[in-house]
N, C-alpha and C. Protein backbone atom coordinates (compact mmCIF):
# COMPACT_ATOMS: atom_id res chain seq x y z
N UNK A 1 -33.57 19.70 -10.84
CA UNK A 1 -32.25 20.23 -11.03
C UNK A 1 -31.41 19.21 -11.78
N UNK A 2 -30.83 19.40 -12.83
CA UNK A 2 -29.74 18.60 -13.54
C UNK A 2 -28.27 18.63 -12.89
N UNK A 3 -27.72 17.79 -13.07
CA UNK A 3 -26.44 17.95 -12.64
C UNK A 3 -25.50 16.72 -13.48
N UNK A 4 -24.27 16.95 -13.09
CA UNK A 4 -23.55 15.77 -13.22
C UNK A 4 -22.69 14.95 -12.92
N UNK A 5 -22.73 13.70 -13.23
CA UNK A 5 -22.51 12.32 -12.38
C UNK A 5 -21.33 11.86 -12.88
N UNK A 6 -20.30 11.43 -12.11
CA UNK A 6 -18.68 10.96 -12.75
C UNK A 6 -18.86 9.82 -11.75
N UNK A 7 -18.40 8.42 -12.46
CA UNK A 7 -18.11 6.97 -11.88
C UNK A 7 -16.84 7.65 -11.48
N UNK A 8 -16.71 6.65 -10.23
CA UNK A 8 -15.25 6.67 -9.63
C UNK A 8 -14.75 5.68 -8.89
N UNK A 9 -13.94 4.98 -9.34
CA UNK A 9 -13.28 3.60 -9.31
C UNK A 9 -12.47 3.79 -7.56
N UNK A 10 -13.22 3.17 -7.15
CA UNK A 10 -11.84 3.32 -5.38
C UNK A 10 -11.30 1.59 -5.38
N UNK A 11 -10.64 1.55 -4.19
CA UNK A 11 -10.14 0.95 -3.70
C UNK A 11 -10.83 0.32 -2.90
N UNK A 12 -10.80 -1.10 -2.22
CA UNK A 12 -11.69 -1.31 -0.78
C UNK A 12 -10.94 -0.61 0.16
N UNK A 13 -10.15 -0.31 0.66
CA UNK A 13 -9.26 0.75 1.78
C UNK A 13 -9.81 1.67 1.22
N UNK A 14 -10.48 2.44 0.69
CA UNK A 14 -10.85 3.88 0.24
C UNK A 14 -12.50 3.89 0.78
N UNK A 15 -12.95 2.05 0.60
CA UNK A 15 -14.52 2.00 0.78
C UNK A 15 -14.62 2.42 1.94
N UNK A 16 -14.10 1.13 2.66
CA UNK A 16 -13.85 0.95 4.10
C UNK A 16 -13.96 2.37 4.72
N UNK A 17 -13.28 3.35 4.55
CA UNK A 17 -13.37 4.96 4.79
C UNK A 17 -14.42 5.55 4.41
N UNK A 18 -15.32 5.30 3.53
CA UNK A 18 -16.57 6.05 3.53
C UNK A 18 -17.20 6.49 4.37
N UNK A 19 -17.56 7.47 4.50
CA UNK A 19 -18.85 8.01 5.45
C UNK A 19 -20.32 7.28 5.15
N UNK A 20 -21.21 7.98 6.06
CA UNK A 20 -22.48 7.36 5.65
C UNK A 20 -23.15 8.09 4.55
N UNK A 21 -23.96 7.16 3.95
CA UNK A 21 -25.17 7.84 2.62
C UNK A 21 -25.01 8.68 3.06
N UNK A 22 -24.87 9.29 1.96
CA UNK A 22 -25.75 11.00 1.85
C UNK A 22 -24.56 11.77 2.58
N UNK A 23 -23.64 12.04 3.04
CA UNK A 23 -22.61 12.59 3.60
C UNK A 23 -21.55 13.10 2.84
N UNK A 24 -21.83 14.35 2.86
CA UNK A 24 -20.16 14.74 1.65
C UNK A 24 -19.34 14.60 2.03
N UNK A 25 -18.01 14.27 0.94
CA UNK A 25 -16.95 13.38 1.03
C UNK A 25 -15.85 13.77 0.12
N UNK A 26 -14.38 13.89 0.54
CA UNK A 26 -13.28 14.74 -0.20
C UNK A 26 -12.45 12.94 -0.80
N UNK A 27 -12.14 13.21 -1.87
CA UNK A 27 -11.90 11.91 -2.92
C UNK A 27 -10.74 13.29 -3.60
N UNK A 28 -9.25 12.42 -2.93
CA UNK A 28 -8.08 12.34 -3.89
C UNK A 28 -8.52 12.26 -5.33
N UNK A 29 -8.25 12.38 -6.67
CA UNK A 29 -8.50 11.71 -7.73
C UNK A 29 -7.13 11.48 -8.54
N UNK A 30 -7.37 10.60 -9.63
CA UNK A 30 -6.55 10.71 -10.65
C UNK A 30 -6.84 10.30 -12.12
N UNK A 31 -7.23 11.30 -13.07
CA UNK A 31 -7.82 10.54 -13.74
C UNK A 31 -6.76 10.03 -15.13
N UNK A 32 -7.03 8.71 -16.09
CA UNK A 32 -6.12 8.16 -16.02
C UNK A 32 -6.62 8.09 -17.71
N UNK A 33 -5.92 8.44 -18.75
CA UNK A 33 -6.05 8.53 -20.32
C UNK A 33 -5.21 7.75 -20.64
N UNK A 34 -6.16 7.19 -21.64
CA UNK A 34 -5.51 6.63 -23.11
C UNK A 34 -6.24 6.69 -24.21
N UNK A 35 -5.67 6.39 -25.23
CA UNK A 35 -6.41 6.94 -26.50
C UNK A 35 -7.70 6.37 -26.62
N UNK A 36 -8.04 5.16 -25.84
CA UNK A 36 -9.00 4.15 -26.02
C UNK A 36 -10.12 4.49 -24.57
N UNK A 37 -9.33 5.20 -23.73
CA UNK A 37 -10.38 4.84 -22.51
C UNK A 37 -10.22 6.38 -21.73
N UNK A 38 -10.68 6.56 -20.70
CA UNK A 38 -10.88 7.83 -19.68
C UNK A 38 -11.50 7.17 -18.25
N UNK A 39 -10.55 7.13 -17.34
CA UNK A 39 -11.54 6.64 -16.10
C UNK A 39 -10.38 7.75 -14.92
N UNK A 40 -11.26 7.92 -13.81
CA UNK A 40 -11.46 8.38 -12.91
C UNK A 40 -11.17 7.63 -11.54
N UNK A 41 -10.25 7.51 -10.92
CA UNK A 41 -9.62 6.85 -9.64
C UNK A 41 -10.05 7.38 -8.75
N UNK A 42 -10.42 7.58 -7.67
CA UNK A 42 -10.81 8.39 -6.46
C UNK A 42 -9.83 7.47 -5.27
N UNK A 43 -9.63 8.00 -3.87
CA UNK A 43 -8.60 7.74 -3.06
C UNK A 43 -8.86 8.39 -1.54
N UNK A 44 -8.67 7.95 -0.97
CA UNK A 44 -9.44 8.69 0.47
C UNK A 44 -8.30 9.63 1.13
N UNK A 45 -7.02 9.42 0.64
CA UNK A 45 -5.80 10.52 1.27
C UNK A 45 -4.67 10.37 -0.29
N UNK A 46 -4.10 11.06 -0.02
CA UNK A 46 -3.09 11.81 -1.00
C UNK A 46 -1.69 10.20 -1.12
N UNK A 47 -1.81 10.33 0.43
CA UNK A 47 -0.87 8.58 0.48
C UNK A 47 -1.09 7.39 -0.58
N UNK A 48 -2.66 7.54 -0.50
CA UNK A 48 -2.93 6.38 -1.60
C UNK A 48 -2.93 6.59 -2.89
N UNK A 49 -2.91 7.57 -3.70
CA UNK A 49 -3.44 8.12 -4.57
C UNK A 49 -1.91 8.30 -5.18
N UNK A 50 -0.58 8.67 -4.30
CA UNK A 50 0.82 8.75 -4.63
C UNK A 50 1.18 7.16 -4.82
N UNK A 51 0.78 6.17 -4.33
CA UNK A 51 1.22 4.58 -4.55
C UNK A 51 0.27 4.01 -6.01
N UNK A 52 -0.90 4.39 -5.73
CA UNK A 52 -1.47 4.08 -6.70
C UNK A 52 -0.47 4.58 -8.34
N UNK A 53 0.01 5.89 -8.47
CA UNK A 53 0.59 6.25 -9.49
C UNK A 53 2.09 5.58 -9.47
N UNK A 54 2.67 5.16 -8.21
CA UNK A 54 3.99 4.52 -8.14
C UNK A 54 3.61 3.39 -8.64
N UNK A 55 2.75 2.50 -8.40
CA UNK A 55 2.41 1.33 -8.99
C UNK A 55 2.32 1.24 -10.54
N UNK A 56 1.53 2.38 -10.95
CA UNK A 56 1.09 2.42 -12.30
C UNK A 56 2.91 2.98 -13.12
N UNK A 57 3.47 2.94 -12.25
CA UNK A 57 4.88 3.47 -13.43
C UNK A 57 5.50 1.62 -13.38
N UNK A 58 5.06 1.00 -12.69
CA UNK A 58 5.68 -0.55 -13.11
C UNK A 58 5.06 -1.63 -14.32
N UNK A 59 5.89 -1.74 -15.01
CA UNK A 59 5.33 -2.28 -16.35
C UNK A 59 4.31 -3.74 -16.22
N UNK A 60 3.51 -3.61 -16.54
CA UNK A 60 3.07 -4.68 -16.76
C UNK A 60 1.62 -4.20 -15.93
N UNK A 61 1.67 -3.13 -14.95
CA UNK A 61 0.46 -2.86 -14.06
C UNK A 61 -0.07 -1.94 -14.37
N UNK A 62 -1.46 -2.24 -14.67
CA UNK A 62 -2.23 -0.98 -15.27
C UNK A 62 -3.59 -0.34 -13.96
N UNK A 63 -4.57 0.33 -14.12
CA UNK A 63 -5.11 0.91 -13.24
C UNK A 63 -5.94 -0.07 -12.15
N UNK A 64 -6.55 -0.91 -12.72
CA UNK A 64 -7.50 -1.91 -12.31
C UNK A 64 -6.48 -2.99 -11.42
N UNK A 65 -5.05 -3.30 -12.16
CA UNK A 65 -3.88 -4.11 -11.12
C UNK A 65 -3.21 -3.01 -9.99
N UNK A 66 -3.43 -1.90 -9.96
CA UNK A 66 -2.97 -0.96 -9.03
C UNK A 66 -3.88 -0.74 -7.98
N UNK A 67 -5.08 -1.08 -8.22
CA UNK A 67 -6.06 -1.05 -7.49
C UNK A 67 -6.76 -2.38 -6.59
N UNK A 68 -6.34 -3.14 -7.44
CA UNK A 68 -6.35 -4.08 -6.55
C UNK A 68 -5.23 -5.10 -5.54
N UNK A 69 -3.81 -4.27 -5.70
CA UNK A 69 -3.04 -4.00 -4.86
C UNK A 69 -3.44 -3.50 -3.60
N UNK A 70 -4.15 -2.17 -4.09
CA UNK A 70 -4.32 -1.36 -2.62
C UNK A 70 -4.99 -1.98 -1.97
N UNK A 71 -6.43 -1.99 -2.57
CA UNK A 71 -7.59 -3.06 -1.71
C UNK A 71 -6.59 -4.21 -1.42
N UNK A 72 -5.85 -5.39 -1.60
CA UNK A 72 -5.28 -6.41 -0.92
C UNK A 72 -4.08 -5.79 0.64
N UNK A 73 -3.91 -5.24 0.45
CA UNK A 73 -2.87 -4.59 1.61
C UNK A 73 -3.23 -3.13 2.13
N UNK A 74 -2.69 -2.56 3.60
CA UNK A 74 -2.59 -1.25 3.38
C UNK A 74 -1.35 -0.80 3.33
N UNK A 75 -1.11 0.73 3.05
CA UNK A 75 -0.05 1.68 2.43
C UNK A 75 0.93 1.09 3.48
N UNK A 76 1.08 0.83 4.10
CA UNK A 76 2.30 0.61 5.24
C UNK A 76 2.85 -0.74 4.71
N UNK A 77 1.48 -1.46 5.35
CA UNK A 77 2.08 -2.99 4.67
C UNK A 77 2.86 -3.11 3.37
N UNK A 78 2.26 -2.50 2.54
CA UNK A 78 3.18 -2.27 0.92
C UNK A 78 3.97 -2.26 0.47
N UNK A 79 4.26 -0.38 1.61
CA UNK A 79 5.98 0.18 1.52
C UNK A 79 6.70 -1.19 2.41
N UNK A 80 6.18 -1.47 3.22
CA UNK A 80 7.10 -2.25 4.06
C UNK A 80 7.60 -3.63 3.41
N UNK A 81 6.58 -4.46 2.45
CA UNK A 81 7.25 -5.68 1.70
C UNK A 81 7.77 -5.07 0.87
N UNK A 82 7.56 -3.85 0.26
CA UNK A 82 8.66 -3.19 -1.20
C UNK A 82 9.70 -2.88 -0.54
N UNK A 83 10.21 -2.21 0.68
CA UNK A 83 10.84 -2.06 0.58
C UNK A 83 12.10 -3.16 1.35
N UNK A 84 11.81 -4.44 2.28
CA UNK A 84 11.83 -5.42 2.53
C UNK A 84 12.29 -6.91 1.54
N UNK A 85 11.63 -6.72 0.16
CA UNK A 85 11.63 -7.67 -0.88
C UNK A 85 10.87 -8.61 -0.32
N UNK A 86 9.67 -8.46 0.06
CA UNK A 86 8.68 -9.39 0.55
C UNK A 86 7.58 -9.71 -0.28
N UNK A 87 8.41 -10.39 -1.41
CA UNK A 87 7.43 -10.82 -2.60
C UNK A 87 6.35 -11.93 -2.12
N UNK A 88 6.90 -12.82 -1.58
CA UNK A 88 5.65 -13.83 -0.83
C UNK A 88 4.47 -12.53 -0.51
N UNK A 89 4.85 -11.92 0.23
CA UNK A 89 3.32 -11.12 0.55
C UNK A 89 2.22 -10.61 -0.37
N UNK A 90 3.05 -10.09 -1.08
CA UNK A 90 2.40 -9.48 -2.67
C UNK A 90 1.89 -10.34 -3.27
N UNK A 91 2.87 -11.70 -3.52
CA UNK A 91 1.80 -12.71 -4.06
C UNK A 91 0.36 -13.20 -3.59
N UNK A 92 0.52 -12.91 -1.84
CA UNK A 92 -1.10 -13.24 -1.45
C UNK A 92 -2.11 -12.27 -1.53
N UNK A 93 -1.67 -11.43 -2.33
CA UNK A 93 -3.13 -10.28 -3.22
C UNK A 93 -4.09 -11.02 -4.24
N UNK A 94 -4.68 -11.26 -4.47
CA UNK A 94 -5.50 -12.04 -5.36
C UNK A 94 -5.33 -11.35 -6.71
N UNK A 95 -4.44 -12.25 -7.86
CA UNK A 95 -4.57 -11.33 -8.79
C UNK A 95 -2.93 -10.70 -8.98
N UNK A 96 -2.02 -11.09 -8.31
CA UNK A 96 -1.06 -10.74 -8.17
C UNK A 96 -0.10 -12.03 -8.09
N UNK A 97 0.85 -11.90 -9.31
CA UNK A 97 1.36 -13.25 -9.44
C UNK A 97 3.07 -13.09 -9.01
N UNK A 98 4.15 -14.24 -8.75
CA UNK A 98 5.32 -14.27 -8.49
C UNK A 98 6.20 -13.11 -9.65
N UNK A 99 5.73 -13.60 -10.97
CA UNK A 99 6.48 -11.99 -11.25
C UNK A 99 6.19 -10.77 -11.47
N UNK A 100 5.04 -10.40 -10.98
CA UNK A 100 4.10 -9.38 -10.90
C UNK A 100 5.30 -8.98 -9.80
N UNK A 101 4.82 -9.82 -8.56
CA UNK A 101 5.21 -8.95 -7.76
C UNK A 101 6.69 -8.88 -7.33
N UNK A 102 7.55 -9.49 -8.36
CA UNK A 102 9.21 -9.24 -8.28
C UNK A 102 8.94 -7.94 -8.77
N UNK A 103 8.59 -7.95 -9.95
CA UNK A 103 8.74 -6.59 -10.90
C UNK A 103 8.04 -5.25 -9.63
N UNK A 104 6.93 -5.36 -9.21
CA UNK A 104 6.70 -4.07 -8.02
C UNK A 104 8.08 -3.81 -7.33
N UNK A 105 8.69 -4.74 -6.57
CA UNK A 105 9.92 -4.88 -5.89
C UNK A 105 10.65 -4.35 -6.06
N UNK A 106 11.43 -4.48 -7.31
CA UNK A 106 12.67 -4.50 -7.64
C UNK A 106 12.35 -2.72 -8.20
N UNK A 107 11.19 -2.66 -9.19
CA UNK A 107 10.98 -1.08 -10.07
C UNK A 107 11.01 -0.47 -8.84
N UNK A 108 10.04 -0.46 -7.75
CA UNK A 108 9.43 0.71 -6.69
C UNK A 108 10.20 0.52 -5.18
N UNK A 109 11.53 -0.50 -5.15
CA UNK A 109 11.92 -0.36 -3.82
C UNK A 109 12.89 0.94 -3.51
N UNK A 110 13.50 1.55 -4.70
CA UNK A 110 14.24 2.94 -4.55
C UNK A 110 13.50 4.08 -4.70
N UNK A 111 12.34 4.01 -4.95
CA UNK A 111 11.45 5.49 -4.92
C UNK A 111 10.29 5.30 -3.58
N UNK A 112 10.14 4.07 -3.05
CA UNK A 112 9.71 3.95 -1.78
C UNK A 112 10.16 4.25 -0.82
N UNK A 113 11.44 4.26 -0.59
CA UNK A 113 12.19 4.35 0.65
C UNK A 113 12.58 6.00 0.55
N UNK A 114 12.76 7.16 -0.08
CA UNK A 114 12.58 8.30 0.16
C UNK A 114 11.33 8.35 0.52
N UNK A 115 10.61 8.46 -0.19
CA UNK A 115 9.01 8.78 0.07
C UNK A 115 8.41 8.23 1.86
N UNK A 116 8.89 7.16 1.82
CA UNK A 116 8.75 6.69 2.99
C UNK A 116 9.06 7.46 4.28
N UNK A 117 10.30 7.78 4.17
CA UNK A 117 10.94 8.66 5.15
C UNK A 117 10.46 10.17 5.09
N UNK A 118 10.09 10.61 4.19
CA UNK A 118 9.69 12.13 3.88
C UNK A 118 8.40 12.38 4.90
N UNK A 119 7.41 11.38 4.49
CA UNK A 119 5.79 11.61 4.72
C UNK A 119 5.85 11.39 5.95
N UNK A 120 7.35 10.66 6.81
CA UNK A 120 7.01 10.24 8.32
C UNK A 120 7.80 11.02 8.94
N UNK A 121 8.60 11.87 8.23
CA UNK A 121 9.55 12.67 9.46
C UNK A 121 8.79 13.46 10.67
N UNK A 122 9.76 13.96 11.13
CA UNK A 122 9.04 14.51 12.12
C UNK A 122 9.80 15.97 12.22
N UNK A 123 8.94 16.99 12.31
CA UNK A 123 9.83 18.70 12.94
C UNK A 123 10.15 18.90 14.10
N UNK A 124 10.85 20.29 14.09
CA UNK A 124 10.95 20.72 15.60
C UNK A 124 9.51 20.52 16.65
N UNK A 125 8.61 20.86 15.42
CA UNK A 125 7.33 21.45 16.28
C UNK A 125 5.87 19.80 16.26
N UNK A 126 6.63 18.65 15.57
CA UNK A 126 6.16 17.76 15.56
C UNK A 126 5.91 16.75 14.54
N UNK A 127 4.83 15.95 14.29
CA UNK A 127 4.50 15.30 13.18
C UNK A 127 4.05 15.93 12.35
N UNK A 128 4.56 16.45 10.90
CA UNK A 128 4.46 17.08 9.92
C UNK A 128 3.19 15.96 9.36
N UNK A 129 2.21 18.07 8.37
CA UNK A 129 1.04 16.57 8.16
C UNK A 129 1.22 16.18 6.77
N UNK A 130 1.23 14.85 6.84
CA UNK A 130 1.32 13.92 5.66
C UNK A 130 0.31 14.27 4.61
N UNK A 131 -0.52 14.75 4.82
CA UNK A 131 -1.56 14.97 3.33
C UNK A 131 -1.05 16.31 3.15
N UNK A 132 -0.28 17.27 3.46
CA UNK A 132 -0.10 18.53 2.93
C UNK A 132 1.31 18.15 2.33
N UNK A 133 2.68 17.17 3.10
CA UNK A 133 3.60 16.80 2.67
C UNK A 133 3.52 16.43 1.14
N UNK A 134 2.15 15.30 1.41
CA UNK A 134 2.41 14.10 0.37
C UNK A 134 1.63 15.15 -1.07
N UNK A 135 0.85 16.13 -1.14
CA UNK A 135 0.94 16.87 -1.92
C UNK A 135 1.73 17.33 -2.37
N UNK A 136 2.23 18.19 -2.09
CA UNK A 136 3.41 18.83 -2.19
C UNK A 136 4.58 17.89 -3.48
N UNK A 137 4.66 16.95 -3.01
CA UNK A 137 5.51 15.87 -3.73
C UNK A 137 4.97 15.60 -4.93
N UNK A 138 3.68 15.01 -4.51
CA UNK A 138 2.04 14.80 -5.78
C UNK A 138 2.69 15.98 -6.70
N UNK A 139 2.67 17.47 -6.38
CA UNK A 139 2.23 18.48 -7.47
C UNK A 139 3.65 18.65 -8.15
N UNK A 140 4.54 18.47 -7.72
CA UNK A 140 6.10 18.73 -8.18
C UNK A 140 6.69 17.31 -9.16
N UNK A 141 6.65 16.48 -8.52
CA UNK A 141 6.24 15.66 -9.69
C UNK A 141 5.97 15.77 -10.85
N UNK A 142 4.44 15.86 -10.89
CA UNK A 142 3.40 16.25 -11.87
C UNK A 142 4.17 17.45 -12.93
N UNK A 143 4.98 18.38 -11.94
CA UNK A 143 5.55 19.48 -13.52
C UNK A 143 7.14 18.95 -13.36
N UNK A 144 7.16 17.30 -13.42
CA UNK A 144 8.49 17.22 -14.04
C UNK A 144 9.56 16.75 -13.41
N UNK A 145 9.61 17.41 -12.02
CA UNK A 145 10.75 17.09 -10.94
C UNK A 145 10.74 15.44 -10.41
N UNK A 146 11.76 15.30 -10.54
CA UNK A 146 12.46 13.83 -10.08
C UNK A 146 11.61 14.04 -8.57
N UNK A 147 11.22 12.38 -8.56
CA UNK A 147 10.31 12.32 -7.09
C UNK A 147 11.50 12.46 -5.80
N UNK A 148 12.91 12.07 -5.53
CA UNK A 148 13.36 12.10 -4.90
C UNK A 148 13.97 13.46 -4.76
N UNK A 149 14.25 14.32 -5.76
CA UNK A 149 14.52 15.67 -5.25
C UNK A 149 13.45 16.01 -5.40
N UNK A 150 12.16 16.04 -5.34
CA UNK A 150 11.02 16.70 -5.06
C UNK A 150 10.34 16.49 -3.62
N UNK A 151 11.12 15.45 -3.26
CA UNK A 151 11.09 15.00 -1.75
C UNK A 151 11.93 15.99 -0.77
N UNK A 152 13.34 16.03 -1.53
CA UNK A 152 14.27 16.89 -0.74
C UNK A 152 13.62 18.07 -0.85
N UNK A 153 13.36 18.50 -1.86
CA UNK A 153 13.05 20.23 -1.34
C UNK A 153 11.63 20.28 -0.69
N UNK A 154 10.62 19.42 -0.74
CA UNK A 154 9.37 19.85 0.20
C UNK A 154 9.84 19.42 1.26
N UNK A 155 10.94 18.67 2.01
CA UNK A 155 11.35 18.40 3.29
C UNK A 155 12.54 19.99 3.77
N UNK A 156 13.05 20.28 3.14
CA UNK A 156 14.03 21.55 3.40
C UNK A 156 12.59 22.55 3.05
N UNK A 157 11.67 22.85 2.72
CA UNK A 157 10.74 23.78 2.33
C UNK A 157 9.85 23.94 3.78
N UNK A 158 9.79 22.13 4.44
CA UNK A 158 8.99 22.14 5.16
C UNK A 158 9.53 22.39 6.54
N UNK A 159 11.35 22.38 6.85
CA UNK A 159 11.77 22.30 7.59
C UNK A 159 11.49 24.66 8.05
N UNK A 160 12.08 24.96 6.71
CA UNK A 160 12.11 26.56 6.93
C UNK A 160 10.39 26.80 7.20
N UNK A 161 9.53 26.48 7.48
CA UNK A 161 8.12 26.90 7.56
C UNK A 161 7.94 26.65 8.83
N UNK A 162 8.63 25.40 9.87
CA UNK A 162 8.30 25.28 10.98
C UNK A 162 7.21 24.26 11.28
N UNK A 163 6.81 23.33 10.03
CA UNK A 163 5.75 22.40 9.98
C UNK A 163 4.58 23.58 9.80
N UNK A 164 4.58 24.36 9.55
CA UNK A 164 3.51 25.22 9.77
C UNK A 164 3.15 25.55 8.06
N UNK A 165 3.01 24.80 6.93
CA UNK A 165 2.69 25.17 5.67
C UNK A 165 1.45 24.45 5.00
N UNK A 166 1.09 25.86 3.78
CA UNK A 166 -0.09 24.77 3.02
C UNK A 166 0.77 24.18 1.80
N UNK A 167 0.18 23.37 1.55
CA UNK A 167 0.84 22.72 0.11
C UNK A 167 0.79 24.13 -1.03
N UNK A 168 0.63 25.03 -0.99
CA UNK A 168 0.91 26.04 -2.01
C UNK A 168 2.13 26.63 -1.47
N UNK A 169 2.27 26.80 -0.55
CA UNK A 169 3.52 27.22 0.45
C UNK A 169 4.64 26.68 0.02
N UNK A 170 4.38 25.39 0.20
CA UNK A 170 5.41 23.95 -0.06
C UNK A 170 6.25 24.11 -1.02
N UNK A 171 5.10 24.15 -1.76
CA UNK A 171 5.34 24.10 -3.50
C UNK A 171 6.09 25.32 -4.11
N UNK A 172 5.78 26.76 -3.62
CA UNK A 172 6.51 28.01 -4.26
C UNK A 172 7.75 27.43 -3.36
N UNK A 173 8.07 27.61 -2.15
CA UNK A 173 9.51 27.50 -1.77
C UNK A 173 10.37 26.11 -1.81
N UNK A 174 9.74 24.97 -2.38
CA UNK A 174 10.55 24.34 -2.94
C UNK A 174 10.99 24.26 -4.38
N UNK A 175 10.18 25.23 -5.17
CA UNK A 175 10.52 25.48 -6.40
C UNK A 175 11.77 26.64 -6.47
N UNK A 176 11.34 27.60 -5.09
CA UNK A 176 11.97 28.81 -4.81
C UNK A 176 13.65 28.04 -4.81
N UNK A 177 13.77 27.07 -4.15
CA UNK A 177 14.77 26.60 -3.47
C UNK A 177 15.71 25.79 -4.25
N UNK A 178 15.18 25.38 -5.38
CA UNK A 178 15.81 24.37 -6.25
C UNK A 178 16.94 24.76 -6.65
């Protein structure tokens, strides 16, 4: 049988999550163009896969420095020195220098701190789930919408559903809602 084979660049936090050989396995992706190259990101939740692209909007950091961000820290630790100004920490990523990691800081500490609060709220009916949230945000984005009002309306989208939505849900009634 022929088939076909796509490399896919993870993270060590993405390894670390692997299942065993031979075990199928759901991989976030993102794949990432330029006129010169084509590669393929893979991501073990939607969380990582949304920082990974927050990273990649700070100048100077391209896919391979976004990635080895993640592998040096996890998503918590991250938001928490970005949004903190805990550049010492960032600097102990290997590969990550004093103005590397001012510039993460200073670009990603106002689009962290919505996001932050969005993916952790909580509903009437409980802990809203973060991989259907953090989609939701992912896909609205993607056609355009400012990440922070794309935050507000999948949080007012998610509030009228009752925590009870799929990310297609999300997505028509926060578009509905705009």
């Amino acid at each position: 049988m022929g088939g076909v084979g796509y490399g896919v660049a993870i993270s060590l936090t993405t390894y670390d999550r692997l299942p065993s050989v031979g075990t199928e396995i759901f991989l976030h992706t993102y794949t990432y163009v330029r006129e010169d190259r084509l590669d393929l990101y893979g991501f073990a939740d939607a969380e990582e896969r949304r920082m990974f692209t927050l990273l990649l909007s700070v100048s100077g950091i391209g896919p391979n420095s976004a990635q080895t961000v993640l592998s040096g820290m996890s998503i918590s630790d991250l938001q928490s020195a970005i949004t903190q100004d805990r550049v010492t920490d960032l600097t102990q990523i290997r590969g990550v220098g004093r103005k590397t990691a001012e510039r993460v800081v200073v670009e990603l500490r106002d689009k962290i701190a919505p996001i932050a609060g969005a993916t952790g709220s909580v509903s009437a009916t409980g802990p809203v789930d973060q991989g259907v949230t953090a989609e939701a945000i992912l896909a609205l984005v993607a056609l355009g919408i400012n990440e922070s009002t794309a935050t507000k309306s999948v949080d007012k989208a998610m509030k009228k559903s009752d925590g009870e939505a799929t990310v297609q849900d999300l997505i028509k009634n926060a578009l509905r809602d705009r």
